[in-house]
N, C-alpha and C. Protein backbone atom coordinates (compact mmCIF):
# COMPACT_ATOMS: atom_id res chain seq x y z
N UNK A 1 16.71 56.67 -90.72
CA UNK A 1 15.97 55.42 -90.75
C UNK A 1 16.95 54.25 -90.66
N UNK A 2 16.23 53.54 -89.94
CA UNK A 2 17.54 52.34 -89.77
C UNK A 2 17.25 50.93 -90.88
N UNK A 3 18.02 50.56 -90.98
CA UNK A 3 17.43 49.43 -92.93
C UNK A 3 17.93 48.10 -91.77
N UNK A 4 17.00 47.33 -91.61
CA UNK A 4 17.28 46.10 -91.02
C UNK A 4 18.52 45.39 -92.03
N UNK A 5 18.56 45.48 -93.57
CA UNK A 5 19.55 44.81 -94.10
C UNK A 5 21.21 45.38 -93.93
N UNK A 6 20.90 46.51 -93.64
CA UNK A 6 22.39 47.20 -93.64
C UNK A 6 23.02 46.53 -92.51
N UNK A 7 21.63 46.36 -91.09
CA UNK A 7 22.23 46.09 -89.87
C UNK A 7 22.93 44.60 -90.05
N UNK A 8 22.44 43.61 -90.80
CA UNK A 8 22.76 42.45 -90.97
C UNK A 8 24.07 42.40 -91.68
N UNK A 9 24.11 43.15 -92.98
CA UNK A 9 25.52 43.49 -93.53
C UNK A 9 26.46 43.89 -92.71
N UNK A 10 26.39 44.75 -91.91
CA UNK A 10 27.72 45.14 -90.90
C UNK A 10 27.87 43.91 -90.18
N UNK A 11 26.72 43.57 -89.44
CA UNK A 11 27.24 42.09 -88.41
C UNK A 11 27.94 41.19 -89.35
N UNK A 12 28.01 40.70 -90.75
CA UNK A 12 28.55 39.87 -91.55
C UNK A 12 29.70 40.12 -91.92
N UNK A 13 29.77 41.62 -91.93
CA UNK A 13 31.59 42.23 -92.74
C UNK A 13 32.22 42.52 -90.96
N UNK A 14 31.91 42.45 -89.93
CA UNK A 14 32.41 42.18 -88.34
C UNK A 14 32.63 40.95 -88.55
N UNK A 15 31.88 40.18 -89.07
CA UNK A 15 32.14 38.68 -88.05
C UNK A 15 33.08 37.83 -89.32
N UNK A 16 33.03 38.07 -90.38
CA UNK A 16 33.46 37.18 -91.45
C UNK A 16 32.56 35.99 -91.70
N UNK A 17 31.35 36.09 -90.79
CA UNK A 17 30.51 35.19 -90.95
C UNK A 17 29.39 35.69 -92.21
N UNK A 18 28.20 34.54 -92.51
CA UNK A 18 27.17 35.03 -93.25
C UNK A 18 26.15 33.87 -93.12
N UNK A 19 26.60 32.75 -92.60
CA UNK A 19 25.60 31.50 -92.02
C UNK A 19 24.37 31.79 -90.97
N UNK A 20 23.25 32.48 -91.45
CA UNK A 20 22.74 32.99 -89.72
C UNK A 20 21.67 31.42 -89.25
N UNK A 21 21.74 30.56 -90.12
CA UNK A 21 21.40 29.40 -89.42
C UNK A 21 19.81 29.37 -89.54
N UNK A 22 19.15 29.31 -88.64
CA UNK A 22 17.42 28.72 -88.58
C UNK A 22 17.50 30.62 -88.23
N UNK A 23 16.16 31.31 -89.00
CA UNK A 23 15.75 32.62 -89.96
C UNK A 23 14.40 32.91 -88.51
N UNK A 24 14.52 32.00 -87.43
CA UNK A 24 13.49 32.55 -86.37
C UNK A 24 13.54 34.18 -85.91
N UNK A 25 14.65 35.03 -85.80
CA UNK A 25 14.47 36.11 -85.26
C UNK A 25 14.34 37.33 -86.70
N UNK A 26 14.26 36.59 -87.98
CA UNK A 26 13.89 37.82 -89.44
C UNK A 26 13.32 38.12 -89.00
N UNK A 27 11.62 38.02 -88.52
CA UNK A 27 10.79 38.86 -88.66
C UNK A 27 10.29 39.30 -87.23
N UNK A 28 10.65 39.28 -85.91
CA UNK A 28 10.80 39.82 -85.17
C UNK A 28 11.71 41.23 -85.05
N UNK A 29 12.84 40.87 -85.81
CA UNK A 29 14.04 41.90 -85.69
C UNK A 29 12.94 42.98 -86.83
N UNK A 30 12.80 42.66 -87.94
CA UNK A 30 11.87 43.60 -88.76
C UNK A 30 10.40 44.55 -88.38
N UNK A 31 10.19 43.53 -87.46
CA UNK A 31 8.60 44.02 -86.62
C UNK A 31 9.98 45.43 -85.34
N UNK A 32 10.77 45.03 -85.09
CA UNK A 32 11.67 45.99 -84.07
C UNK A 32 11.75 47.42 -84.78
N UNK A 33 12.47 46.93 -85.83
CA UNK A 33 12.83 47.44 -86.85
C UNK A 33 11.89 48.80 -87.49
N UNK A 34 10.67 48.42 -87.88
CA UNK A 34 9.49 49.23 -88.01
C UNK A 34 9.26 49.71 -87.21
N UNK A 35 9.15 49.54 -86.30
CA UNK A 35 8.71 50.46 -85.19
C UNK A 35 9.87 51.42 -84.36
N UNK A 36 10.43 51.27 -84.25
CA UNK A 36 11.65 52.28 -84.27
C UNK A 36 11.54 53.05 -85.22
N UNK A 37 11.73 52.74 -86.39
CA UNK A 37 11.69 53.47 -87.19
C UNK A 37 10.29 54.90 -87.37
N UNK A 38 8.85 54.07 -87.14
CA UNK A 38 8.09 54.76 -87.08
C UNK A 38 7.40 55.36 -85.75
N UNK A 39 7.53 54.94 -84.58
CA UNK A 39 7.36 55.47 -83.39
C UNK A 39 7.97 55.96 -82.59
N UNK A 40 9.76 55.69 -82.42
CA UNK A 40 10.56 56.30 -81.84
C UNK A 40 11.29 57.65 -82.16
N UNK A 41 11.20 58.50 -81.13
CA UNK A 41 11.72 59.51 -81.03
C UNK A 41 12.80 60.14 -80.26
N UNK A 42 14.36 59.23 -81.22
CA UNK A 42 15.25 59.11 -80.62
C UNK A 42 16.19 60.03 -80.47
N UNK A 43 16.88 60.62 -79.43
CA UNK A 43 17.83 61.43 -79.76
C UNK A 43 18.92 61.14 -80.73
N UNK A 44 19.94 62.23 -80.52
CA UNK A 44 20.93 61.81 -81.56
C UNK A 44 21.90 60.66 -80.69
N UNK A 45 22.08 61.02 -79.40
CA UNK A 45 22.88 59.72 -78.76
C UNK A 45 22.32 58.44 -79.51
N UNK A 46 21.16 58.62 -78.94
CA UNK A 46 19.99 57.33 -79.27
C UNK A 46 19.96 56.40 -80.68
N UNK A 47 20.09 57.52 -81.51
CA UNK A 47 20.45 57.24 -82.67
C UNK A 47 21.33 56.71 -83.04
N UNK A 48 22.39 57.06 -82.85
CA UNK A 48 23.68 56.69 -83.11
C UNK A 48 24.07 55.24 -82.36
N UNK A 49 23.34 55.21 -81.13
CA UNK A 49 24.30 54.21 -80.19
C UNK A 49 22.66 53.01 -80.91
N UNK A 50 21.38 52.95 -81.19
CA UNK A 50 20.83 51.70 -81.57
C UNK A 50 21.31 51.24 -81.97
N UNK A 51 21.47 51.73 -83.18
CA UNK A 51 22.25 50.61 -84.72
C UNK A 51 23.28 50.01 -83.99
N UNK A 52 24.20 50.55 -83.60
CA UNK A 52 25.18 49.39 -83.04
C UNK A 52 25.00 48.43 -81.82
N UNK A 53 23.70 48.46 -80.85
CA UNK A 53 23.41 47.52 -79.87
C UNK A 53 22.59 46.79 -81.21
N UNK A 54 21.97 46.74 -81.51
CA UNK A 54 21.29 45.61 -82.74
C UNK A 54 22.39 44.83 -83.52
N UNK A 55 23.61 45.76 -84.24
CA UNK A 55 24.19 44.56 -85.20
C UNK A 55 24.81 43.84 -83.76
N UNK A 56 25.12 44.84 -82.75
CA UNK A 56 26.15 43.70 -81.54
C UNK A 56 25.14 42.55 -81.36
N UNK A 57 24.10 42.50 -81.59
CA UNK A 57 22.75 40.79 -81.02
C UNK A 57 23.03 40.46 -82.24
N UNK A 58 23.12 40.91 -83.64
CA UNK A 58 23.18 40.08 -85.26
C UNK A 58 24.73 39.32 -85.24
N UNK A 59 25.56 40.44 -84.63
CA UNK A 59 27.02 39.92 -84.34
C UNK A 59 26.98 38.20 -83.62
N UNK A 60 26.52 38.53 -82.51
CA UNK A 60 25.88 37.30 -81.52
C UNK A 60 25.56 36.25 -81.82
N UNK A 61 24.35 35.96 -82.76
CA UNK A 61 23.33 35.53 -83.80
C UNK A 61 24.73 34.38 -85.12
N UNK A 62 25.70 35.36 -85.65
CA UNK A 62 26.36 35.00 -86.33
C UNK A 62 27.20 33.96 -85.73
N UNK A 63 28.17 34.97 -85.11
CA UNK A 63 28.81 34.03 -83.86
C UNK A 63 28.44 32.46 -83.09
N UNK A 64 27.01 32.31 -82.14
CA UNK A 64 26.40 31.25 -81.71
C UNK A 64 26.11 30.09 -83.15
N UNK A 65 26.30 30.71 -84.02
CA UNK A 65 25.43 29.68 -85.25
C UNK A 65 26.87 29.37 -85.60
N UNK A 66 27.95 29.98 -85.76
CA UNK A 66 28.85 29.90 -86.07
C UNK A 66 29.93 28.61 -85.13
N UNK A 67 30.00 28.92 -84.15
CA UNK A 67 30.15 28.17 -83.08
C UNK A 67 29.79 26.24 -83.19
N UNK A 68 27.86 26.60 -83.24
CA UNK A 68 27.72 25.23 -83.46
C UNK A 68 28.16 24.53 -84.31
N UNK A 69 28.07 25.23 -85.66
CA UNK A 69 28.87 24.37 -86.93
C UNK A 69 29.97 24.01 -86.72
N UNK A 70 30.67 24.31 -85.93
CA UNK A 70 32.20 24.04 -85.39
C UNK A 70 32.33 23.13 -84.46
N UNK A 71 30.86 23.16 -83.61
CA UNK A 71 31.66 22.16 -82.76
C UNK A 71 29.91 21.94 -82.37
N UNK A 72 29.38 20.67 -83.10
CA UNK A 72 28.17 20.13 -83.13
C UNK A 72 28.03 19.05 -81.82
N UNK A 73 29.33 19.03 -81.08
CA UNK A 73 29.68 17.81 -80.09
C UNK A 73 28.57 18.83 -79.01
N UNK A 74 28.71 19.38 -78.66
CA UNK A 74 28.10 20.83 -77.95
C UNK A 74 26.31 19.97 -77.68
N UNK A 75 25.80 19.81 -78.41
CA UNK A 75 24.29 19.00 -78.30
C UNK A 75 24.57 18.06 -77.51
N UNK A 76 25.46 17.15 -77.59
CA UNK A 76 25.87 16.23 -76.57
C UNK A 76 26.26 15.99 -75.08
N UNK A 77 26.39 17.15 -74.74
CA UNK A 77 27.07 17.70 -73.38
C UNK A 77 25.91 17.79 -72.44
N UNK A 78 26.13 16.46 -71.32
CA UNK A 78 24.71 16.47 -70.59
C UNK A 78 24.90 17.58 -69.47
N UNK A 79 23.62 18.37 -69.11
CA UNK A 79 23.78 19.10 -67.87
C UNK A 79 22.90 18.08 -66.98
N UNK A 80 23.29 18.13 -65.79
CA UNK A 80 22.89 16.97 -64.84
C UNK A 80 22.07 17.94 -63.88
N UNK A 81 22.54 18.27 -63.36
CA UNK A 81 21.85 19.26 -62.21
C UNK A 81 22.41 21.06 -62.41
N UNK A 82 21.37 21.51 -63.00
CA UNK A 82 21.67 22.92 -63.18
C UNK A 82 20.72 23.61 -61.77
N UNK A 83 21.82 24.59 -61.40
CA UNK A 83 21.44 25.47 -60.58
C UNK A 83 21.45 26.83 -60.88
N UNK A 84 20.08 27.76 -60.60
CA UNK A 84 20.20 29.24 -61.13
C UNK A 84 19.63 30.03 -59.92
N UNK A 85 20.80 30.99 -59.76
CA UNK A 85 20.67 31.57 -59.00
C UNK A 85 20.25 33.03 -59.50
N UNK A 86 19.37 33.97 -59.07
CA UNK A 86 18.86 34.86 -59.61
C UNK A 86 18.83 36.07 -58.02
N UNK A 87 18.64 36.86 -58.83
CA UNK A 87 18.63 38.17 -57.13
C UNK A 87 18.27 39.61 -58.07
N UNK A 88 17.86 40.53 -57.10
CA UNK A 88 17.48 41.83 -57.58
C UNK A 88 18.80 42.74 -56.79
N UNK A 89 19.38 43.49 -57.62
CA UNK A 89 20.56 44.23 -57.37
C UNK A 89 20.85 44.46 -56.08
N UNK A 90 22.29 44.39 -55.64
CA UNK A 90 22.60 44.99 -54.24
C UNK A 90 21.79 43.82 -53.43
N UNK A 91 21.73 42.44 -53.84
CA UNK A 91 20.74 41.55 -52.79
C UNK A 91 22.16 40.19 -52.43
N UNK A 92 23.39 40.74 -52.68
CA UNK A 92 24.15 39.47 -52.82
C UNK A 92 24.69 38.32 -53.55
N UNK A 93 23.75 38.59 -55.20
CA UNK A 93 23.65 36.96 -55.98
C UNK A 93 25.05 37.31 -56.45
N UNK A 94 25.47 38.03 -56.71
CA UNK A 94 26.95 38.27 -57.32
C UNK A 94 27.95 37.59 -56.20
N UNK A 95 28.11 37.61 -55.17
CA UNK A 95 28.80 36.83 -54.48
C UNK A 95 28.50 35.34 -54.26
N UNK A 96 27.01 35.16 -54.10
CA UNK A 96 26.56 34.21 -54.05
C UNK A 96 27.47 33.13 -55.41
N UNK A 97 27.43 33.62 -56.99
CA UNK A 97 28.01 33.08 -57.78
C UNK A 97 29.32 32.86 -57.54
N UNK A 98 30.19 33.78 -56.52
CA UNK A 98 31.17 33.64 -56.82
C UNK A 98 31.65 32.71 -56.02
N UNK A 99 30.88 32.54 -54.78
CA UNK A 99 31.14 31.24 -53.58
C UNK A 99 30.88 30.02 -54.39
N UNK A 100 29.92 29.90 -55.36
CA UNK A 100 29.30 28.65 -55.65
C UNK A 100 30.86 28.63 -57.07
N UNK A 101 31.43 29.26 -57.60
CA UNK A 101 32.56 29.33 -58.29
C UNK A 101 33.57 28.37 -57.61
N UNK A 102 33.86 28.93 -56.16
CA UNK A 102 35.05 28.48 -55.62
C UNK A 102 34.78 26.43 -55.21
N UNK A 103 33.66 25.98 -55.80
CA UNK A 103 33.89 24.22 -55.94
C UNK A 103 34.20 23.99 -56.97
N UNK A 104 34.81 23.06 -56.99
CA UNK A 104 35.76 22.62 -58.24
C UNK A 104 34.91 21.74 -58.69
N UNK A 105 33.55 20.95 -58.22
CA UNK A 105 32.26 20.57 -58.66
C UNK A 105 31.51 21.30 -59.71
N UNK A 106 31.50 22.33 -59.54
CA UNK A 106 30.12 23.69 -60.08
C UNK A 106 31.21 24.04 -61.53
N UNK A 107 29.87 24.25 -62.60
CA UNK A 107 31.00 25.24 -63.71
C UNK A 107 29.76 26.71 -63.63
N UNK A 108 30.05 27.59 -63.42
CA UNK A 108 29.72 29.06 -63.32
C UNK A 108 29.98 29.34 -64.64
N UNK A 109 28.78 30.24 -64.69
CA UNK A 109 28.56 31.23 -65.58
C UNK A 109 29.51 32.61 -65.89
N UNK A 110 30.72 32.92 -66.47
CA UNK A 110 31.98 33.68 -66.35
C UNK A 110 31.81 34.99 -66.73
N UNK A 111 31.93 35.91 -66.62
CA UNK A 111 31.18 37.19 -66.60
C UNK A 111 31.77 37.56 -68.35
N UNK A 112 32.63 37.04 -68.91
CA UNK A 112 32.77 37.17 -70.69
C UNK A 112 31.75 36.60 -71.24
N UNK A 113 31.35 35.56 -70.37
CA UNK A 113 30.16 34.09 -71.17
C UNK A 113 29.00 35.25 -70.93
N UNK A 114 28.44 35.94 -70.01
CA UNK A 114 27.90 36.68 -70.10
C UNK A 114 27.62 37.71 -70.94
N UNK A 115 28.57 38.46 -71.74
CA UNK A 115 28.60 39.70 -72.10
C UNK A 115 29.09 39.06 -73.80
N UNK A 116 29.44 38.08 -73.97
CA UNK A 116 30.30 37.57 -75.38
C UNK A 116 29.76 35.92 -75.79
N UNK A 117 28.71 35.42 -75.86
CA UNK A 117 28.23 33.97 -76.06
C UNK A 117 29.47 33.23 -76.80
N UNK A 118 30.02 33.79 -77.46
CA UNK A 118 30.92 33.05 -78.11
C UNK A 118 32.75 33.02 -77.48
């Protein structure tokens, strides 16, 4: 059984954080939480590898909240003209980003900013 609090404790003793900021995703993550618990029928991979994709989003969660308190200038930062480029696999958008990379105009989305918010 997976204890939504344990998952929160590991993301806190990872991050050195414990600030999780505005409490919007408690009871979503708990509604997850339950139901995994009571409807899923996970293997043992399965098992093993959830718990750690969940604290890695609580990790996240810590991190982003963590971040703002540090640097509140961040609200201030106008975006003027955002462009999003979107595609279904093998359709090009990956290059597409990377052409729109090469102006020294454009700030791109960096494939860490992707995978690491913080």
């Amino acid at each position: 059984m997976i204890d939504p609090n344990a998952l929160m404790n590991a993301a806190k003793e990872r991050t050195g954080l414990s600030d999780w900021g505005n409490d919007w995703y408690l009871e979503p993550m708990h509604w997850l939480v339950d139901a995994i618990n009571k409807e899923s029928e996970l293997t043992e991979v399965g098992a093993g590898a959830l718990p750690e994709m969940l604290i890695a989003h609580l990790v996240n969660q810590l991190e982003v909240h963590g971040w703002y308190k540090r640097h509140p200038e961040i609200d201030e930062e106008e975006i003027v003209t955002p462009l999003f480029g979107i595609g279904l696999p093998r359709t090009g958008s990956t290059a597409f980003s990377h052409m729109m990379g090469l102006d020294p105009a454009t700030r791109i989305l960096r494939v860490w900013e992707q995978e690491r918010h913080c």
